[in-house]
Structure formats: C-alpha cells, structure tokens
PDB file of N, CA and C in Angstrom:
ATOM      1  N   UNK A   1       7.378  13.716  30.208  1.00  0.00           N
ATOM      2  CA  UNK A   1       7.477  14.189  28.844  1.00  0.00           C
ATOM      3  C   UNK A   1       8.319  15.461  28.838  1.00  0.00           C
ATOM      4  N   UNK A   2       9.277  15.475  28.233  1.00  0.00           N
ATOM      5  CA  UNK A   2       9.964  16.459  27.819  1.00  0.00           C
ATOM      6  C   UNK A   2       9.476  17.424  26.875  1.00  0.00           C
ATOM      7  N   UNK A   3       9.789  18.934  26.755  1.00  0.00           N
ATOM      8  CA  UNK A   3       9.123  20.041  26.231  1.00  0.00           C
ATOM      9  C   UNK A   3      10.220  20.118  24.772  1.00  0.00           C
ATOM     10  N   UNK A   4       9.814  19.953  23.847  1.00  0.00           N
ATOM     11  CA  UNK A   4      10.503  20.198  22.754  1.00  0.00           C
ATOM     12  C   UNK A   4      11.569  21.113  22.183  1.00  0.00           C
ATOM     13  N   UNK A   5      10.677  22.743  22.715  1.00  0.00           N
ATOM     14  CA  UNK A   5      10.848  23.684  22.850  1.00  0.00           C
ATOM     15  C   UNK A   5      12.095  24.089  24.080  1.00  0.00           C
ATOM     16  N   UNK A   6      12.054  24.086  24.645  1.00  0.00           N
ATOM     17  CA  UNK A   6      12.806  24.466  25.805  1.00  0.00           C
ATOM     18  C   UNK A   6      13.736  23.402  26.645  1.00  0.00           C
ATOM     19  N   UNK A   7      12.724  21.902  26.449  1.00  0.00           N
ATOM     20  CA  UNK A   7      13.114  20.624  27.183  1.00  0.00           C
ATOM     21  C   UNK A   7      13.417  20.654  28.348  1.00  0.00           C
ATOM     22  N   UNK A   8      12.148  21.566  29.397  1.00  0.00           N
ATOM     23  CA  UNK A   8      12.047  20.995  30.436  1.00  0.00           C
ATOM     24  C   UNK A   8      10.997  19.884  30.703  1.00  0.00           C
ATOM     25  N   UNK A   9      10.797  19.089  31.834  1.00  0.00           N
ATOM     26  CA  UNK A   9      10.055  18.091  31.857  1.00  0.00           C
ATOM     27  C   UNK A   9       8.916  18.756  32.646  1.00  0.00           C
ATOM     28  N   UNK A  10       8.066  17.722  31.831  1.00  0.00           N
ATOM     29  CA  UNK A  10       6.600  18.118  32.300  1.00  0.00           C
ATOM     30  C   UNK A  10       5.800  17.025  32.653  1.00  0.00           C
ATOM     31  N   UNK A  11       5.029  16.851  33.584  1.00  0.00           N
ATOM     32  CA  UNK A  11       3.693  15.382  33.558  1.00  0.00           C
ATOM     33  C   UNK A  11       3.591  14.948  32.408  1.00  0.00           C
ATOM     34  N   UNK A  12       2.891  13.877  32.273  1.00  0.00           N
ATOM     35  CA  UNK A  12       2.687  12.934  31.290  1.00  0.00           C
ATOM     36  C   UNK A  12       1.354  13.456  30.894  1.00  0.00           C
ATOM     37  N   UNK A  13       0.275  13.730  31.908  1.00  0.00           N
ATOM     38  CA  UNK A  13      -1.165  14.437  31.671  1.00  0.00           C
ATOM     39  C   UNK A  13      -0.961  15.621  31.020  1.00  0.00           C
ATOM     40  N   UNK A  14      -0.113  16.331  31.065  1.00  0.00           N
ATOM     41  CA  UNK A  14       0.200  17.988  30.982  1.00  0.00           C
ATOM     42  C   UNK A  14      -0.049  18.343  29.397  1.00  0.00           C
ATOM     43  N   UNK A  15      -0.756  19.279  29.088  1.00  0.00           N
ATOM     44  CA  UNK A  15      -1.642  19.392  27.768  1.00  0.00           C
ATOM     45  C   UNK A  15      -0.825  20.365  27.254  1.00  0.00           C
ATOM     46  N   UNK A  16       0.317  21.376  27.860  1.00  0.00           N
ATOM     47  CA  UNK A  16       1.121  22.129  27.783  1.00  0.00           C
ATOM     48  C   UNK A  16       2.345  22.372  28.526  1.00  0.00           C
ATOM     49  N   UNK A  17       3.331  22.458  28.140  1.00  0.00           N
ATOM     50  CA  UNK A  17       4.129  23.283  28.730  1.00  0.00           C
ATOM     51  C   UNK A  17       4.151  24.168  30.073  1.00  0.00           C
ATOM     52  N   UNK A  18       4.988  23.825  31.196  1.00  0.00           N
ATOM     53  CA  UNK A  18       5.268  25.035  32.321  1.00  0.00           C
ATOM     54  C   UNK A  18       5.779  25.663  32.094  1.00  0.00           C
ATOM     55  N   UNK A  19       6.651  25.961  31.528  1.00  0.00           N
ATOM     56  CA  UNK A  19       7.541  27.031  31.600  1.00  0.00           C
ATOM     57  C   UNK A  19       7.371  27.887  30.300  1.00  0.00           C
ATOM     58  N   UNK A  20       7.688  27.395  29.190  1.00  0.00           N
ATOM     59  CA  UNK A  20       7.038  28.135  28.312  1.00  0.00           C
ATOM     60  C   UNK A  20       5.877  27.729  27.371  1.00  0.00           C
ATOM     61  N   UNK A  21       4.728  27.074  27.751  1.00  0.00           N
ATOM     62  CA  UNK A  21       3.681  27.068  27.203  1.00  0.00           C
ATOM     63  C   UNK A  21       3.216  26.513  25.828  1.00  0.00           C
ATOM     64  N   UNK A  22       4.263  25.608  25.359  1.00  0.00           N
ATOM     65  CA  UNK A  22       4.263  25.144  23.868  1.00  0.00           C
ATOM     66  C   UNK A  22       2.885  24.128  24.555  1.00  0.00           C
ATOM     67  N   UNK A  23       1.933  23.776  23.119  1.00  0.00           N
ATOM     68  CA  UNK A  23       1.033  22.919  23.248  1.00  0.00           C
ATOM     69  C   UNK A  23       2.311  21.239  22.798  1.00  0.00           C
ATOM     70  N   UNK A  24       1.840  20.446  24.161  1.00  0.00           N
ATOM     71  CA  UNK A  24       2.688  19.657  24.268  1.00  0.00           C
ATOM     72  C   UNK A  24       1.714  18.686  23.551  1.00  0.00           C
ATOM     73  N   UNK A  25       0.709  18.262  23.383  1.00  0.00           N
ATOM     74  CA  UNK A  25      -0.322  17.340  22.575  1.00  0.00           C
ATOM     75  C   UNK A  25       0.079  17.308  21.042  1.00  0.00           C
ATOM     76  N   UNK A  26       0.775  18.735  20.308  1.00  0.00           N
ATOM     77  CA  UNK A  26       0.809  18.808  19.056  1.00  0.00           C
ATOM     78  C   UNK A  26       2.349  18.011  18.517  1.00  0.00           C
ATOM     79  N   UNK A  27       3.212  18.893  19.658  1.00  0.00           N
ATOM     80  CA  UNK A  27       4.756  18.153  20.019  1.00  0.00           C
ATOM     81  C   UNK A  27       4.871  17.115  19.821  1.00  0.00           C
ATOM     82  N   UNK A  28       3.431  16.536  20.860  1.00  0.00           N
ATOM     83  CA  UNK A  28       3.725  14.632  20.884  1.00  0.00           C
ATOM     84  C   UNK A  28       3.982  13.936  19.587  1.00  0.00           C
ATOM     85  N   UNK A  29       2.780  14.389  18.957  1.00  0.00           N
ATOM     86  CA  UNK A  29       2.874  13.597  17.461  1.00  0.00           C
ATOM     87  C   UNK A  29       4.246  13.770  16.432  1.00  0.00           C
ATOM     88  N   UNK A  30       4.973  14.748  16.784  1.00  0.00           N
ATOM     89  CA  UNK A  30       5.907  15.474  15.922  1.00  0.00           C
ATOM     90  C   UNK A  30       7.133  14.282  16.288  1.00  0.00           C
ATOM     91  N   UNK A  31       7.550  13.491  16.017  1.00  0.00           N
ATOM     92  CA  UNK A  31       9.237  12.383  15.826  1.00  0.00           C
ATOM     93  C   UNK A  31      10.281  13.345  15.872  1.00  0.00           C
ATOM     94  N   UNK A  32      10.191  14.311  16.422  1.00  0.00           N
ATOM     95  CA  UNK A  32      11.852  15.211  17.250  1.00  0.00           C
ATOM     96  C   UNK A  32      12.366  14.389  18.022  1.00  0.00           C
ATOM     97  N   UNK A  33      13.545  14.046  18.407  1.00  0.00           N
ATOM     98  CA  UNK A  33      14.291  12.835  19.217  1.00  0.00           C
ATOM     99  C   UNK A  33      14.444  14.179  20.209  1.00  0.00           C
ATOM    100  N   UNK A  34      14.085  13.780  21.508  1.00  0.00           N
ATOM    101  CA  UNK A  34      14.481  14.546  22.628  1.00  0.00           C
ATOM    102  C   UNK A  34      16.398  15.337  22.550  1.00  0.00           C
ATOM    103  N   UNK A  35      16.486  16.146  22.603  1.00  0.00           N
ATOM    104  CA  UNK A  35      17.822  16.788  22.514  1.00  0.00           C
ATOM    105  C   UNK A  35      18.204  17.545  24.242  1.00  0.00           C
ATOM    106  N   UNK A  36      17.329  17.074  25.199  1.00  0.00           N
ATOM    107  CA  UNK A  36      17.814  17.190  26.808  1.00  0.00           C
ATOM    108  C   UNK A  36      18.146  15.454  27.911  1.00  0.00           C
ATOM    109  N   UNK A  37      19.285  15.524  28.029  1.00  0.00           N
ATOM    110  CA  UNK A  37      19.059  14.139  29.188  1.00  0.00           C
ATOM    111  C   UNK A  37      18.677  14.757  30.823  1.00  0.00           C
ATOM    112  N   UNK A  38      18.922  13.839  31.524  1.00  0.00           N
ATOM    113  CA  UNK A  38      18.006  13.986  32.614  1.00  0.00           C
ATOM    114  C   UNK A  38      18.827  14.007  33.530  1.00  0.00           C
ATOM    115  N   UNK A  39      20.713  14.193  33.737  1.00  0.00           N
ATOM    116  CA  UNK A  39      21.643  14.768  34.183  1.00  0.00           C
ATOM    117  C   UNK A  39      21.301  16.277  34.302  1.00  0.00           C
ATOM    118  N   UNK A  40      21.251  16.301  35.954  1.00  0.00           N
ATOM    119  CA  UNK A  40      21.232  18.417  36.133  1.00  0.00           C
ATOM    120  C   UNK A  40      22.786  18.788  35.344  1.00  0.00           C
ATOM    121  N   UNK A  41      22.421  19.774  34.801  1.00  0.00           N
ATOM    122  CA  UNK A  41      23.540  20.659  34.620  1.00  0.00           C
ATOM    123  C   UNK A  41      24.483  21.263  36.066  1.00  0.00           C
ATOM    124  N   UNK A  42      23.732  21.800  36.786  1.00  0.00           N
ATOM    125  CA  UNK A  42      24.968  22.339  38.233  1.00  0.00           C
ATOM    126  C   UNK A  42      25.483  21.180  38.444  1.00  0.00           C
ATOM    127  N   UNK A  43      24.587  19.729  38.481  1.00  0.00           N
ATOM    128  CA  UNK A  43      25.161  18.652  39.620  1.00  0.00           C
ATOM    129  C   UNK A  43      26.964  18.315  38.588  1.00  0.00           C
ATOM    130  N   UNK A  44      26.588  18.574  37.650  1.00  0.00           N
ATOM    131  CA  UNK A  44      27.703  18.233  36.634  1.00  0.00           C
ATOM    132  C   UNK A  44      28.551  19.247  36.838  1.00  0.00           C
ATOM    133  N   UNK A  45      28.400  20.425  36.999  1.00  0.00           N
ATOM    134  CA  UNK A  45      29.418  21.827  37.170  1.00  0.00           C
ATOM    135  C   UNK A  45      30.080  21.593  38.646  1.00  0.00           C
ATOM    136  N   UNK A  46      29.352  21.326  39.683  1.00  0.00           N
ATOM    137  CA  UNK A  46      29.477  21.526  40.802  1.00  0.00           C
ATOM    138  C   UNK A  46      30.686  19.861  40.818  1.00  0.00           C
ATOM    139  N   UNK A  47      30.272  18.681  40.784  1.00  0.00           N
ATOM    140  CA  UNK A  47      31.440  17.511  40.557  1.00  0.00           C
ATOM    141  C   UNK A  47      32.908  17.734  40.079  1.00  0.00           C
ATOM    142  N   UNK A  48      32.272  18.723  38.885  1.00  0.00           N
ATOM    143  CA  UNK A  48      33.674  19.202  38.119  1.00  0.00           C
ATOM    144  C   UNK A  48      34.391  20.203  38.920  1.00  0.00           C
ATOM    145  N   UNK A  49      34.513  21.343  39.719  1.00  0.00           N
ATOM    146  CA  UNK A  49      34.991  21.961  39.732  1.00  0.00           C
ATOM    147  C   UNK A  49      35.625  21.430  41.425  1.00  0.00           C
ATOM    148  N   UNK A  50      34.819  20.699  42.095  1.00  0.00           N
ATOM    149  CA  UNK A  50      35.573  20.373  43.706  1.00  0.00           C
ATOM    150  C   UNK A  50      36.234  18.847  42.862  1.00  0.00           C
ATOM    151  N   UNK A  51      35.373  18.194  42.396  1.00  0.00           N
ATOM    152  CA  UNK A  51      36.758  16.550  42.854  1.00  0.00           C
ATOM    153  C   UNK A  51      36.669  15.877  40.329  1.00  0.00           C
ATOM    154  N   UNK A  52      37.107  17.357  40.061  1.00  0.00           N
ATOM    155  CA  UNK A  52      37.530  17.560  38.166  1.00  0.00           C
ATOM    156  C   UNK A  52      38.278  16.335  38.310  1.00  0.00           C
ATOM    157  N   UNK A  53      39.457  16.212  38.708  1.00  0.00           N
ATOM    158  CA  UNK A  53      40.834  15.864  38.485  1.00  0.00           C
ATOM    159  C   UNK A  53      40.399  14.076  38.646  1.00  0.00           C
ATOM    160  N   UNK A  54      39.326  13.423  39.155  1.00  0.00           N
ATOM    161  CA  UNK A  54      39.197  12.147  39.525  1.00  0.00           C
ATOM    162  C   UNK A  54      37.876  12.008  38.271  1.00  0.00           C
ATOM    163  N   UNK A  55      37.604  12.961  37.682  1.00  0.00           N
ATOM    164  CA  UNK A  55      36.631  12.548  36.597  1.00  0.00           C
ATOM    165  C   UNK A  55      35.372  12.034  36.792  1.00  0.00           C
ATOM    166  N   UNK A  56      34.638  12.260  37.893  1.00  0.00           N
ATOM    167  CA  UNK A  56      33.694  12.326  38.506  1.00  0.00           C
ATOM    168  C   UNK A  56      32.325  12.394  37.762  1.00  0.00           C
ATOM    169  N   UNK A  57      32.689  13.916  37.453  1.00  0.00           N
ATOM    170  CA  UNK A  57      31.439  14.761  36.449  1.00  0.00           C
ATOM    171  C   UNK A  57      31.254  13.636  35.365  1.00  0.00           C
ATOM    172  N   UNK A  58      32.511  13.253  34.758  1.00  0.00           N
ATOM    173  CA  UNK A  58      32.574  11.977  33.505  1.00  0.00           C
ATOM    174  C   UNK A  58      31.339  10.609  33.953  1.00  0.00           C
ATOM    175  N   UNK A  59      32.040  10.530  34.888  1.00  0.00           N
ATOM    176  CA  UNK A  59      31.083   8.619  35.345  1.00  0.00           C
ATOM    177  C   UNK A  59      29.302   9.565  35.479  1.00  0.00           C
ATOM    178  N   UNK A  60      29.552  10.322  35.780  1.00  0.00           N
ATOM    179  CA  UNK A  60      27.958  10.671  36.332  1.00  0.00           C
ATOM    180  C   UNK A  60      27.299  10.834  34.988  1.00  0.00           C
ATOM    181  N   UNK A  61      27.448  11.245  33.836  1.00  0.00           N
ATOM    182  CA  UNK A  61      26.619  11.816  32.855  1.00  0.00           C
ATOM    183  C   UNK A  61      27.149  10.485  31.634  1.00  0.00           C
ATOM    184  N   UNK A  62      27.911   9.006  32.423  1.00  0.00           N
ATOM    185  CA  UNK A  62      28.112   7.887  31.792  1.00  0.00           C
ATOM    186  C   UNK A  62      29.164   7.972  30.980  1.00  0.00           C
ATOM    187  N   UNK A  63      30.437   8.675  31.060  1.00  0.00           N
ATOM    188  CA  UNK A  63      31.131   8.654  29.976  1.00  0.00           C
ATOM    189  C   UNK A  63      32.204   8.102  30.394  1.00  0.00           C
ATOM    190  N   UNK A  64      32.074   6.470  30.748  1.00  0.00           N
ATOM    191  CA  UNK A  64      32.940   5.637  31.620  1.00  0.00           C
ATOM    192  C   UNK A  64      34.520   5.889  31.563  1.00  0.00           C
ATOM    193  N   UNK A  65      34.456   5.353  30.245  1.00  0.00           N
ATOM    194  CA  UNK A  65      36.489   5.222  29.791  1.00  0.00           C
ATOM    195  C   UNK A  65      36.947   6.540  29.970  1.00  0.00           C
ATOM    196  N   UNK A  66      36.106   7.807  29.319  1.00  0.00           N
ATOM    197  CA  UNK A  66      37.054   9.146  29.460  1.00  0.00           C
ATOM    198  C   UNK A  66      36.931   9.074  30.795  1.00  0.00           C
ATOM    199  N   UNK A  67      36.023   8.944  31.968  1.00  0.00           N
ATOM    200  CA  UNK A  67      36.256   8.674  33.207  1.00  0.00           C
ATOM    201  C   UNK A  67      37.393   8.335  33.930  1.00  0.00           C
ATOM    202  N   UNK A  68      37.858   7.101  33.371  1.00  0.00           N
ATOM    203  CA  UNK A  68      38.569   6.615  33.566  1.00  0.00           C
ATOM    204  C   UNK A  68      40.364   6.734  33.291  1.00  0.00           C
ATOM    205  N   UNK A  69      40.083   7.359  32.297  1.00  0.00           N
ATOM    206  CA  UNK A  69      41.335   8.161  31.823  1.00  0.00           C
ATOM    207  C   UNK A  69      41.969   9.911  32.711  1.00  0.00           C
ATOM    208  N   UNK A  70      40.623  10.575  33.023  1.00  0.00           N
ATOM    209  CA  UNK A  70      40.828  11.582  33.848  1.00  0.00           C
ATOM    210  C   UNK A  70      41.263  10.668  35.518  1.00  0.00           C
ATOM    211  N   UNK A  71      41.080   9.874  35.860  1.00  0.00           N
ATOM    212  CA  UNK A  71      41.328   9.484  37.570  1.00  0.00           C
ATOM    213  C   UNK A  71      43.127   9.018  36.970  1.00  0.00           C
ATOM    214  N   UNK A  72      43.599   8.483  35.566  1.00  0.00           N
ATOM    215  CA  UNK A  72      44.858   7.595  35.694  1.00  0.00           C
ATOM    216  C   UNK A  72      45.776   9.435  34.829  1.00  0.00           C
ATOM    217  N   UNK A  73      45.243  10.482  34.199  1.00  0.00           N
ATOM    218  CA  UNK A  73      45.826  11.220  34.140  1.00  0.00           C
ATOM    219  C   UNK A  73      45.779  12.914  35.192  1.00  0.00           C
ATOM    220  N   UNK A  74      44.826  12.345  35.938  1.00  0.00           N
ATOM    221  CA  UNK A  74      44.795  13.987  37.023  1.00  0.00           C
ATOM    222  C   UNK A  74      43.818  14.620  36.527  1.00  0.00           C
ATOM    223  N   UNK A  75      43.150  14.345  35.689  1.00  0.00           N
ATOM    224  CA  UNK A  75      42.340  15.489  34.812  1.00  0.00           C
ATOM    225  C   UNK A  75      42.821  15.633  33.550  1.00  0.00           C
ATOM    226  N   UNK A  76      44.034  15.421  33.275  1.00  0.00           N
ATOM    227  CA  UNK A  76      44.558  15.594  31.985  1.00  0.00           C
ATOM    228  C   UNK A  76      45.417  16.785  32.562  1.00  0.00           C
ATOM    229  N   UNK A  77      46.235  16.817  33.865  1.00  0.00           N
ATOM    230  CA  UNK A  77      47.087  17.737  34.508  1.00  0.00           C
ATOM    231  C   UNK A  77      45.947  18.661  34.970  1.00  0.00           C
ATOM    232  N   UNK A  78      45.307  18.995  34.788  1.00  0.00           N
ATOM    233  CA  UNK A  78      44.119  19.647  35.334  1.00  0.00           C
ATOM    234  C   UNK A  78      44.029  20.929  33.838  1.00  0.00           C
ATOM    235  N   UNK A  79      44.628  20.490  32.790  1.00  0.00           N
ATOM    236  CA  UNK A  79      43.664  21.086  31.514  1.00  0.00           C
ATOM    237  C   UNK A  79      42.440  20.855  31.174  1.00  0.00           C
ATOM    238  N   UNK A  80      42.420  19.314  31.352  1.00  0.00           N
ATOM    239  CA  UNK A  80      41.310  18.181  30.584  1.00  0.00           C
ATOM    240  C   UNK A  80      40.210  19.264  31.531  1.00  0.00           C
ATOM    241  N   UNK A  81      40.587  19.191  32.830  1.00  0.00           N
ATOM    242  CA  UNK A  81      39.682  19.544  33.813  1.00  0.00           C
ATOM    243  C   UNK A  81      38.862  21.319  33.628  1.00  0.00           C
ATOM    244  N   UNK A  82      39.665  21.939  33.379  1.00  0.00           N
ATOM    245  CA  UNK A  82      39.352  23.324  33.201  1.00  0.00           C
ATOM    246  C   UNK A  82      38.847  23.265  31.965  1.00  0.00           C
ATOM    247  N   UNK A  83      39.130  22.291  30.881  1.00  0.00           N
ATOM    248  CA  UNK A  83      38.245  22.682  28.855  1.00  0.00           C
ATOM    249  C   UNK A  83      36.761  21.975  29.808  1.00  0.00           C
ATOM    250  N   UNK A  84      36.423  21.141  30.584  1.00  0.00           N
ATOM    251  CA  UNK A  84      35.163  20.539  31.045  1.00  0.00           C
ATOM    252  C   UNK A  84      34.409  21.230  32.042  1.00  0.00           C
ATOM    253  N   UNK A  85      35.189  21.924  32.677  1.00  0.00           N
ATOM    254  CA  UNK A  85      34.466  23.396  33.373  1.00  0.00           C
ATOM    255  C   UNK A  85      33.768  24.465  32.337  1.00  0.00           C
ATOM    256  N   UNK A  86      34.440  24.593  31.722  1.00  0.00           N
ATOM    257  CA  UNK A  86      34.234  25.916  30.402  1.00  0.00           C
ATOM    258  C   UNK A  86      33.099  25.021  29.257  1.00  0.00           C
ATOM    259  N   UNK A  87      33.073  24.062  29.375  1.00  0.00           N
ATOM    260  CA  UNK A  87      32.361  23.292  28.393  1.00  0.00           C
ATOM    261  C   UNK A  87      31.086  23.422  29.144  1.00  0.00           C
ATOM    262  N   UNK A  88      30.739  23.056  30.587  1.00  0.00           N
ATOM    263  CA  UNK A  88      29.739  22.581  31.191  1.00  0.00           C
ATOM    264  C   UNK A  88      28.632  24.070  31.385  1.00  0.00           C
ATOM    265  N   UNK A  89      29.776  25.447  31.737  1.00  0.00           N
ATOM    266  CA  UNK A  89      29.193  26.359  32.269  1.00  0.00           C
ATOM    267  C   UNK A  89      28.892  27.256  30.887  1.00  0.00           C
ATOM    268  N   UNK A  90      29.200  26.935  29.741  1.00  0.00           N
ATOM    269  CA  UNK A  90      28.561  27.274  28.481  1.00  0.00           C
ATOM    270  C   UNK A  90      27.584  26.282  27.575  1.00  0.00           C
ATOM    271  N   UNK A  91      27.472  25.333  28.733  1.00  0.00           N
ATOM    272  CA  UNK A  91      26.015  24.221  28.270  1.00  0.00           C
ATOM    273  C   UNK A  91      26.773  23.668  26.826  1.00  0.00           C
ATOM    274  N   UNK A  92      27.947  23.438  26.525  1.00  0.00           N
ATOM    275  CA  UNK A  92      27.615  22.792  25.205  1.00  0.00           C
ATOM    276  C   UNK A  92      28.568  21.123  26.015  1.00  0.00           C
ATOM    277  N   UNK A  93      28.543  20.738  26.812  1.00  0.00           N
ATOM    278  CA  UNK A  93      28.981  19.243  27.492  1.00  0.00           C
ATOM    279  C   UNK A  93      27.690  18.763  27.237  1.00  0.00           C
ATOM    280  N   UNK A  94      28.118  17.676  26.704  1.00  0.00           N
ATOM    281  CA  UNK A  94      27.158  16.446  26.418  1.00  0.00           C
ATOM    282  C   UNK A  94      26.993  15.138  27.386  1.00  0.00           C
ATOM    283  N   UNK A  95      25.886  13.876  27.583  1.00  0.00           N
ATOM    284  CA  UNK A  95      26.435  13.049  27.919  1.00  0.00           C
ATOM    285  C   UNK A  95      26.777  12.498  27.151  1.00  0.00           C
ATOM    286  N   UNK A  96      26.851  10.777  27.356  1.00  0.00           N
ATOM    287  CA  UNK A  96      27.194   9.872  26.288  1.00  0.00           C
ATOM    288  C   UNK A  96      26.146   9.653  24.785  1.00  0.00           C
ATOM    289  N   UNK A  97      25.083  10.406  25.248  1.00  0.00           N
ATOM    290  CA  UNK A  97      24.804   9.623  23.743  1.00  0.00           C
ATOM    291  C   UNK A  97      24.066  11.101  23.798  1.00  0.00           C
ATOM    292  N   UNK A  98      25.137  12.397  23.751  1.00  0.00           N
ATOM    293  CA  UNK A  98      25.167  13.270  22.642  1.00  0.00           C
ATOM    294  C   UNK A  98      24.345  14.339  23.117  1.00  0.00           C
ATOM    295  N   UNK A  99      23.614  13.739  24.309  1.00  0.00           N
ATOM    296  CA  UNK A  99      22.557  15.259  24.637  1.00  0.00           C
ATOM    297  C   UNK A  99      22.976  16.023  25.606  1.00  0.00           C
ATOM    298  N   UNK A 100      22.908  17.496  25.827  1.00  0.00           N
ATOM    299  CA  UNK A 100      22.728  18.477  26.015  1.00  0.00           C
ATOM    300  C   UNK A 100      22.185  18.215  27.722  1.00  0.00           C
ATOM    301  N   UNK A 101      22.826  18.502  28.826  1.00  0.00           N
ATOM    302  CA  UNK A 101      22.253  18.517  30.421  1.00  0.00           C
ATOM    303  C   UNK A 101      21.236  19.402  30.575  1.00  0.00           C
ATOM    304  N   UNK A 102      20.820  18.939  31.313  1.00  0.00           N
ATOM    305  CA  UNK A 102      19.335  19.334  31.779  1.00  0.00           C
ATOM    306  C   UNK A 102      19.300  20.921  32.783  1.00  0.00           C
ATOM    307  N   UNK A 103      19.236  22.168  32.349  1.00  0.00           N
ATOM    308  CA  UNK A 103      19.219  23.427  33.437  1.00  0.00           C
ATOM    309  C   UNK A 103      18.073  23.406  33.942  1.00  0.00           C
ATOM    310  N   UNK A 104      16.835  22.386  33.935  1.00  0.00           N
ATOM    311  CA  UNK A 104      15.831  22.668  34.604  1.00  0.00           C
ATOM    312  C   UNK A 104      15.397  22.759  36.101  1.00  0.00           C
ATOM    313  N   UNK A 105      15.399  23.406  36.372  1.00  0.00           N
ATOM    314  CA  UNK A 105      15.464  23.362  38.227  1.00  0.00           C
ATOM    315  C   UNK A 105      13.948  23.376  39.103  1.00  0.00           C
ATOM    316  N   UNK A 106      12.974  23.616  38.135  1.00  0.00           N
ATOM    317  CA  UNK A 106      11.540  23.642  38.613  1.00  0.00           C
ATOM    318  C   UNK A 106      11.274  22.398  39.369  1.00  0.00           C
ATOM    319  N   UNK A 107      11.079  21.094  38.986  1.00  0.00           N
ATOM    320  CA  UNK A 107      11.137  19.567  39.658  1.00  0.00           C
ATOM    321  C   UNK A 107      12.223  19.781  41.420  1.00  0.00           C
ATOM    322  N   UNK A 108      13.110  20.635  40.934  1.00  0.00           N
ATOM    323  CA  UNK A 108      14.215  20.418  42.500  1.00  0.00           C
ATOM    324  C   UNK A 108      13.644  21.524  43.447  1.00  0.00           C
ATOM    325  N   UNK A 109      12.930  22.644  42.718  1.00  0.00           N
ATOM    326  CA  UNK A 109      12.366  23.816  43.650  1.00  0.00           C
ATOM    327  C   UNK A 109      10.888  23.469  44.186  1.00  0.00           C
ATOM    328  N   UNK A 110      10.185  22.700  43.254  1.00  0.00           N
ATOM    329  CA  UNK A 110       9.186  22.330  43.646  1.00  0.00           C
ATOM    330  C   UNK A 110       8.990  21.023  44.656  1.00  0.00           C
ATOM    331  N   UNK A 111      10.135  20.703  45.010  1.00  0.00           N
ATOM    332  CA  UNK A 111      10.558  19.017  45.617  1.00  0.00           C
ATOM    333  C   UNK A 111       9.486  17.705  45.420  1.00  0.00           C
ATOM    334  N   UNK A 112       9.670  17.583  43.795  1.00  0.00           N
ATOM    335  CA  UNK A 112       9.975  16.796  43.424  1.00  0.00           C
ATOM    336  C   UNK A 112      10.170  16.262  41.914  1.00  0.00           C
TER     337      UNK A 112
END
C-alpha cells in the first residue's frame, strides 16, 4: 500500500504510515489514484546519465517508442539526453502512465 501523503510504500497490515505517519486505514477508504510508480528514482538518474544516449532510462520506466527513438537518434544528439537528466533530478519525469518515480529508499536500506 502506498502512503497518499508522501507515497512511500508500506505493508498491507500497516495501520499507518513509516515515514510520515498519516493514518493509512482512513487513506484507504479515500479513491485518490496513487500519484507514485514503483520505478526508483536514482535507478532512473543513474541509467540516464552513464548509457542516456541508448535510452535506457526510457525502456525501464516503459516508455518504449521514445525509447526507441533515443537508441536511432543518440539521445536526441545528447540534448534529448541532458532535458531527461534535469527532468529526473528535479523529480518531475514521469513513467508511462503519468506517475511521478518513486525516491523511496527505506525497502532498499532495509533489504527488502
């Protein structure tokens, strides 16, 4: 279950929030469409900035064809590549259907 508030993920049992403590029981009932996917944000920064130019970061967060267009143009000369660096490391890169990457790192520090 995702946190409304913040949208990190939490257990399914979890009566609240880890990180910041919203009552997640009240959340549940509330029809907010989740606005976090489940793509890390670094893993997306980190793709982009060693192998940008082959569109990498693109296929990973599903955004096939522009994918596909960065490997047959370089990145877009390596512009396309640098507006998707600057996009990713100011969190407003989306995946395909519009949401917002995931900065939650608690699940990767806690291993699992």
């Amino acid at each position: 279950m995702f946190c409304p508030k913040c949208g990190s993920q939490n257990d399914d049992g979890c009566n609240f929030c880890k990180v910041c403590g919203v009552n997640l029981l009240i959340a549940q009932n509330t029809n907010d469409a989740r606005n976090v996917c489940d793509k890390n944000w670094l893993t997306t920064l980190l793709l982009c900035i060693f192998i940008g130019a082959l569109g990498i970061h693109r296929f990973y967060v599903g955004k096939i064809f522009t994918g596909i267009l960065m490997i047959l143009t370089f990145g877009g000369f390596g512009i396309w590549v640098l507006i998707d660096i600057i996009m990713i490391a100011t969190n407003t890169f989306t995946d395909k259907k519009g949401l917002k990457l995931n900065k939650n790192f608690n699940k990767y520090l806690n291993g699992y």
